[in-house]
N, C-alpha and C. Protein backbone atom coordinates (compact mmCIF):
# COMPACT_ATOMS: atom_id res chain seq x y z
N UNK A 1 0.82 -1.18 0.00
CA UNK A 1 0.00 0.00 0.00
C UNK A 1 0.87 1.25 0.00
N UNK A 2 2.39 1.35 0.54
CA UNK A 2 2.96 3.04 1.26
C UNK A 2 3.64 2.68 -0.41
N UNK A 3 3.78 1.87 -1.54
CA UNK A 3 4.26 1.62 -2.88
C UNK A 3 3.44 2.56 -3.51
N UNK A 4 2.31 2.11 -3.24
CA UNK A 4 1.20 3.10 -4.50
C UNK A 4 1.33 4.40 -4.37
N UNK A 5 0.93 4.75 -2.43
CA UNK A 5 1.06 6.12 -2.16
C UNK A 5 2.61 6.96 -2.81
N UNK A 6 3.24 6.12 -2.78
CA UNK A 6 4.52 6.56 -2.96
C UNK A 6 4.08 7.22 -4.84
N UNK A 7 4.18 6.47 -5.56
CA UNK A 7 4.05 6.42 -6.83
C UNK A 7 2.72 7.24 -7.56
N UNK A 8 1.73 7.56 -6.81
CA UNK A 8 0.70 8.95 -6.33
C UNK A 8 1.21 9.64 -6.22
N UNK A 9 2.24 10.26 -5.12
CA UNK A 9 2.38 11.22 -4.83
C UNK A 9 3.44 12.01 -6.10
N UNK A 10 4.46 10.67 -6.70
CA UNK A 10 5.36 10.95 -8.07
C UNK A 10 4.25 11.50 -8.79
N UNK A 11 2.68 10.99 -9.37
CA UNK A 11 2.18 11.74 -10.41
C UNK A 11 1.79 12.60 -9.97
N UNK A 12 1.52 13.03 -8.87
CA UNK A 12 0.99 14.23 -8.49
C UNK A 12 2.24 15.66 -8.42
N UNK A 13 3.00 14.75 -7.91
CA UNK A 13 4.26 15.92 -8.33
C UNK A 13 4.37 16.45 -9.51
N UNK A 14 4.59 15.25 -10.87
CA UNK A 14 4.81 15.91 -11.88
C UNK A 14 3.27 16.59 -12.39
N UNK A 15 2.36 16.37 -12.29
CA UNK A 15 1.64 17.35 -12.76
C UNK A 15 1.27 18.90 -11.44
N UNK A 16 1.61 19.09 -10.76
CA UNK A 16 1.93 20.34 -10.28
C UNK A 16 3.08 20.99 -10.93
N UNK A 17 4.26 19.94 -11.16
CA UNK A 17 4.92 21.01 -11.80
C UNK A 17 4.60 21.53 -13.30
N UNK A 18 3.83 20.73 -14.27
CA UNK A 18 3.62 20.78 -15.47
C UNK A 18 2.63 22.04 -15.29
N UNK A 19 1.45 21.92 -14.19
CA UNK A 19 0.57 22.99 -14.00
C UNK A 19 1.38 24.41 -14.20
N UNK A 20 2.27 24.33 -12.88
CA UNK A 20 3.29 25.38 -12.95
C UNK A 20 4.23 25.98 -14.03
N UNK A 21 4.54 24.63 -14.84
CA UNK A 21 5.55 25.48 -15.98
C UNK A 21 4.63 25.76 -16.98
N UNK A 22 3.16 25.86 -17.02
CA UNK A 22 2.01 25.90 -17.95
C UNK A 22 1.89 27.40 -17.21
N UNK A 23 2.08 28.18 -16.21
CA UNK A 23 1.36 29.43 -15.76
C UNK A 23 -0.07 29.23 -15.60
N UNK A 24 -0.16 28.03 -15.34
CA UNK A 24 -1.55 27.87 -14.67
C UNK A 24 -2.05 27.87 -13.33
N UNK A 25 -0.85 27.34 -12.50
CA UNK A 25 -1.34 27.92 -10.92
C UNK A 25 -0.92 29.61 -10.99
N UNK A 26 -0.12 29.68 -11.68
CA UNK A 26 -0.06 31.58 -11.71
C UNK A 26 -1.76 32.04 -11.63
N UNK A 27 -2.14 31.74 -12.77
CA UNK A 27 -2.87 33.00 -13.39
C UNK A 27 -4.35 32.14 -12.60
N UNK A 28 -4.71 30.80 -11.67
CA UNK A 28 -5.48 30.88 -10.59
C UNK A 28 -5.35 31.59 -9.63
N UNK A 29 -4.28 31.40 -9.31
CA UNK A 29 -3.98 32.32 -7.90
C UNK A 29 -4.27 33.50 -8.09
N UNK A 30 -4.04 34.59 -9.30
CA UNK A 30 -4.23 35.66 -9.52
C UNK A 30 -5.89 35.85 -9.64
N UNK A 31 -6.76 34.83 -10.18
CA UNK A 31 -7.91 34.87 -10.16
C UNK A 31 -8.49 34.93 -8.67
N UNK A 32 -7.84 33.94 -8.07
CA UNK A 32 -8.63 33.73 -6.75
C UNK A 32 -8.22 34.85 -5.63
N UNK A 33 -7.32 35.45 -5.24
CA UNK A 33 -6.60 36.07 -4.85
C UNK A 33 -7.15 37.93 -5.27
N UNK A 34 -7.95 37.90 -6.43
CA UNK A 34 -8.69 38.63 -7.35
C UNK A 34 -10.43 38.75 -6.24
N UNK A 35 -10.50 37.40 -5.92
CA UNK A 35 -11.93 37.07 -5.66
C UNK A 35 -11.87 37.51 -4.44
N UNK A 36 -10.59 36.78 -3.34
CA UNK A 36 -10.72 37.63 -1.94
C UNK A 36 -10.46 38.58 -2.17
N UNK A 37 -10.02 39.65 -3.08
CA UNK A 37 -10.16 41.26 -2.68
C UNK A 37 -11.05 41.62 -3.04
N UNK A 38 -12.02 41.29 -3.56
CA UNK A 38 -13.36 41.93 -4.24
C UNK A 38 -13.68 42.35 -3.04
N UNK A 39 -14.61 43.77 -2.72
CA UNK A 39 -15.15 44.57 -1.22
C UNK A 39 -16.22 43.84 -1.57
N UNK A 40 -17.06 43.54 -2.60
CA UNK A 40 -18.15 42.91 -2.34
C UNK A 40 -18.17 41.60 -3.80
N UNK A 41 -18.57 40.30 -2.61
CA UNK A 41 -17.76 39.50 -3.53
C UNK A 41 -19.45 39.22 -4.33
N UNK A 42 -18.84 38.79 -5.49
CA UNK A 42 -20.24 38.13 -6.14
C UNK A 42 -21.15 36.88 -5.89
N UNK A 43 -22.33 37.07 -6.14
CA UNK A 43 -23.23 36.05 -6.15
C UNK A 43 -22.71 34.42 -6.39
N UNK A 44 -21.90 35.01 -7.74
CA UNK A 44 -21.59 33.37 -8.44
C UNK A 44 -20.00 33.81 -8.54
N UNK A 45 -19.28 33.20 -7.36
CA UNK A 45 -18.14 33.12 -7.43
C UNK A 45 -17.45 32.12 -8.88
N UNK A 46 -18.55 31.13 -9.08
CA UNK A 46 -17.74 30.34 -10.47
C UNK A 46 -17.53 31.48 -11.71
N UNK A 47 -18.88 31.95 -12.16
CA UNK A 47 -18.78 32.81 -13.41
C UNK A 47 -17.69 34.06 -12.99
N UNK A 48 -17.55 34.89 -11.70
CA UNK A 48 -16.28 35.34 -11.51
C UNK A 48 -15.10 34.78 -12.19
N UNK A 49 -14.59 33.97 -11.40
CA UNK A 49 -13.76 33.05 -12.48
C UNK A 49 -13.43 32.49 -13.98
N UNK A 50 -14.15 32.25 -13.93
CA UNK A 50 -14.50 31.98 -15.79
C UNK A 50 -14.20 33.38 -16.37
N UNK A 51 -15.07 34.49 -16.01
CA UNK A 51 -15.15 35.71 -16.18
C UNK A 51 -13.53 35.90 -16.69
N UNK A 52 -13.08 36.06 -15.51
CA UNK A 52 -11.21 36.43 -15.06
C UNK A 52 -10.65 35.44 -15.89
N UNK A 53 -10.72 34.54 -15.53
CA UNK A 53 -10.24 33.05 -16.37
C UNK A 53 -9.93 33.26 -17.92
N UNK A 54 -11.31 34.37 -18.78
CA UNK A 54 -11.38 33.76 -19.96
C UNK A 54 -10.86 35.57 -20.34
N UNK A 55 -9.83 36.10 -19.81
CA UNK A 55 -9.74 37.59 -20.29
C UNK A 55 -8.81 37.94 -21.51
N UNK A 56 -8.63 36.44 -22.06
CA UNK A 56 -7.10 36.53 -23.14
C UNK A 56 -8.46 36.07 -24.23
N UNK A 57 -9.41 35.79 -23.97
CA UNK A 57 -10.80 35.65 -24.81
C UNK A 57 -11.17 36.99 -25.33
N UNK A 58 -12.54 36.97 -26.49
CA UNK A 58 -12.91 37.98 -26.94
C UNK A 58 -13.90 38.63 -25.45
N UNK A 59 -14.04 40.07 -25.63
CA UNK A 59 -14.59 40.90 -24.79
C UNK A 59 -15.59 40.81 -25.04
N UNK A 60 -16.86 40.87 -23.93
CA UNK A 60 -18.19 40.83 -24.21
C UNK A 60 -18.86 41.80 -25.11
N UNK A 61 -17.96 42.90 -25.23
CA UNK A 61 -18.13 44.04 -26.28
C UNK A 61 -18.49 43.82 -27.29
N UNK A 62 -17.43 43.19 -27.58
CA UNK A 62 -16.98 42.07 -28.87
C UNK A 62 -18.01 41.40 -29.47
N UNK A 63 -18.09 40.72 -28.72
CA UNK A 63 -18.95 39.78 -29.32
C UNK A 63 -20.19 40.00 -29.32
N UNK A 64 -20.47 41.11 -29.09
CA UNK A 64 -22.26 41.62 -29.08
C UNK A 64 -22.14 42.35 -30.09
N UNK A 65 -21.34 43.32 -30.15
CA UNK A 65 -21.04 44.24 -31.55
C UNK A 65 -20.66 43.04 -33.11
N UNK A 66 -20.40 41.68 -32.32
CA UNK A 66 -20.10 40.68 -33.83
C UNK A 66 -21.35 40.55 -33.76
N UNK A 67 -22.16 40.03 -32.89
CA UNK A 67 -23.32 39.51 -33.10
C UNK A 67 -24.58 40.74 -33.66
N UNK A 68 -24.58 41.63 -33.74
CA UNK A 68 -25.17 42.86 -34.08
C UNK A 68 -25.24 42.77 -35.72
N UNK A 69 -23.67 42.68 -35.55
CA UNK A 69 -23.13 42.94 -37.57
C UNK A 69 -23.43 41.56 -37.87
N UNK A 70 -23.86 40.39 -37.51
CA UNK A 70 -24.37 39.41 -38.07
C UNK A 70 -25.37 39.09 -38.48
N UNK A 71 -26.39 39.87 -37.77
CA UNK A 71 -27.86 40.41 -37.57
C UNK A 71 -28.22 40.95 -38.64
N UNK A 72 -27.15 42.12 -39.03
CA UNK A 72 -27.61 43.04 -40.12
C UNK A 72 -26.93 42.48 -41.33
N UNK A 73 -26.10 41.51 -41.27
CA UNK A 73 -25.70 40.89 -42.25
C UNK A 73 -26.51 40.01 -43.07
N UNK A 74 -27.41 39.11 -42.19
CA UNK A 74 -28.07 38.32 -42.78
C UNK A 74 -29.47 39.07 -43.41
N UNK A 75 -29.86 40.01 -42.69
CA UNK A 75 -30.73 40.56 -43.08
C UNK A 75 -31.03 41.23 -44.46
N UNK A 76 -29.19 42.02 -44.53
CA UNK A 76 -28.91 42.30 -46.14
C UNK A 76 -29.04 41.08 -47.19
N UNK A 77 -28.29 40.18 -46.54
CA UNK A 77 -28.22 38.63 -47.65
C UNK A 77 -29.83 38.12 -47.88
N UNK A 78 -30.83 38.20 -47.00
CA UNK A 78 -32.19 37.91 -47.22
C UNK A 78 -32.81 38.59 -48.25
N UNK A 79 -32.80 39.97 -48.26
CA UNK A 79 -33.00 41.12 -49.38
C UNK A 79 -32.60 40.84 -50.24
N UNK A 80 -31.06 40.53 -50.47
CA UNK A 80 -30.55 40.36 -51.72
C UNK A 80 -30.57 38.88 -52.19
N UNK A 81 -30.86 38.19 -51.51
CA UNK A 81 -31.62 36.80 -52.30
C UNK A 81 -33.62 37.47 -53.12
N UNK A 82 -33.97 38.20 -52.20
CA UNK A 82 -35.08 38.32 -52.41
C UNK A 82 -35.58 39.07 -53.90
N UNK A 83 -34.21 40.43 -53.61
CA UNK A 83 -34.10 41.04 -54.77
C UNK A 83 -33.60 40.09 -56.41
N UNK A 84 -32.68 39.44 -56.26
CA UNK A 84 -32.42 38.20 -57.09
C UNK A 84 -33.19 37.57 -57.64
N UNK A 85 -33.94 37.11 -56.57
CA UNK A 85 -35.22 35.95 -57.04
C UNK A 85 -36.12 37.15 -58.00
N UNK A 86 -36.64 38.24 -57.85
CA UNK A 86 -37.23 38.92 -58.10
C UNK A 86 -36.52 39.16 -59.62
N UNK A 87 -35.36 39.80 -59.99
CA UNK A 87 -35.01 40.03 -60.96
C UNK A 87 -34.72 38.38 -61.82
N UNK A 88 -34.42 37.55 -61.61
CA UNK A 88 -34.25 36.62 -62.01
C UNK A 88 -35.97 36.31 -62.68
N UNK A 89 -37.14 36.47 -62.01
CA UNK A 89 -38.14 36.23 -62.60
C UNK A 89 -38.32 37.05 -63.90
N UNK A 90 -37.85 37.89 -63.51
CA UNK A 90 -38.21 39.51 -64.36
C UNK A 90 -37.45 39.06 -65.94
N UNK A 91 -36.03 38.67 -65.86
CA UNK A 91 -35.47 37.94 -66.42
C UNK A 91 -35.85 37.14 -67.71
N UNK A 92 -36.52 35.97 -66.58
CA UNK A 92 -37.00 34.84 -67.20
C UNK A 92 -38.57 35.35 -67.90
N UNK A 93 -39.21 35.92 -67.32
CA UNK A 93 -40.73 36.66 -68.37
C UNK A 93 -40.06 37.24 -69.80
N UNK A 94 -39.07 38.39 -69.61
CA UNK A 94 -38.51 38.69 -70.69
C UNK A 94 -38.02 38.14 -71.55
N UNK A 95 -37.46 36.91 -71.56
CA UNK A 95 -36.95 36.05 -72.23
C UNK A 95 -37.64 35.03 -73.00
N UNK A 96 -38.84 35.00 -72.18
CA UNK A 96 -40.10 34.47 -72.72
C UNK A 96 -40.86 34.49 -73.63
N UNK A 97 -41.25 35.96 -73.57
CA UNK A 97 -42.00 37.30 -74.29
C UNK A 97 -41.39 37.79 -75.76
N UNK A 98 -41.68 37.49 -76.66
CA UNK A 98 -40.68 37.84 -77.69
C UNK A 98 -41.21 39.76 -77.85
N UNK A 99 -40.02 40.44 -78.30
CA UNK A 99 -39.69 41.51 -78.43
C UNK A 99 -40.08 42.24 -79.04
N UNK A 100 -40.54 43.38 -78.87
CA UNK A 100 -41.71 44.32 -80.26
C UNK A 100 -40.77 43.95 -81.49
N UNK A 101 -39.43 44.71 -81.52
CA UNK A 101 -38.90 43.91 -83.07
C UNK A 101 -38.97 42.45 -83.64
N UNK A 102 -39.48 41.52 -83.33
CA UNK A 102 -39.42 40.36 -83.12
C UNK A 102 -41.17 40.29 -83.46
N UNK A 103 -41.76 40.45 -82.88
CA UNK A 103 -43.13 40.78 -83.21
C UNK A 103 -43.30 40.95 -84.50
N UNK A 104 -42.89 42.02 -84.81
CA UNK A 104 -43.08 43.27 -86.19
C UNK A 104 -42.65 42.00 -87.23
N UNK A 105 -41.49 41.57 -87.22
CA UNK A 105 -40.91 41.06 -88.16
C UNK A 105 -41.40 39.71 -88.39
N UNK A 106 -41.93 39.40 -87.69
CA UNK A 106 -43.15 37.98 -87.51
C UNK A 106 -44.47 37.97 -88.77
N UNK A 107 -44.80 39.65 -88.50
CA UNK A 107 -46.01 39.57 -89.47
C UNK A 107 -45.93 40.03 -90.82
């Protein structure tokens, strides 16, 4: 049994240090350490974290202002399918329809 513990405690070593040469217990500690100084701590200490956690991520700014211009993006692309379909009919009637010169020269 003090074999296994022994050979536990080896993997546990090397992944603390891997944590460590990753700057990953860094930048917890800085999170958590973040959380006890808050004067008033939050509701949901997890999304805190995550929050802090994810700050090398896009900004919530970000991604509301992408999601905005995606909005109005598709909205243009709907129109301009719509407009398409529309001229494409317009198109196809004309092409249909033979042509006053075409007419004339018929009779």
């Amino acid at each position: 049994m003090a074999s296994f513990k022994v050979g536990n405690d080896s993997k546990h070593e090397e992944f603390r240090k891997y944590l460590e040469k990753a700057g990953v217990v860094d930048a917890l500690t800085k999170v958590l350490v973040g959380l006890y100084e808050e004067p008033e701590k939050p509701e949901n200490a997890l999304d805190f974290v995550k929050k802090h956690l994810g700050a090398m991520g896009p900004e919530s700014a970000d991604v509301e202002s992408l999601q905005l211009e995606l909005e109005q993006l598709k909205e243009e692309m709907q129109k301009l399918h719509l407009e398409n379909a529309e001229l494409a009919a317009k198109l196809a009637k004309t092409e249909s329809t033979p042509s006053e010169g075409e007419a004339a020269a018929e009779q």
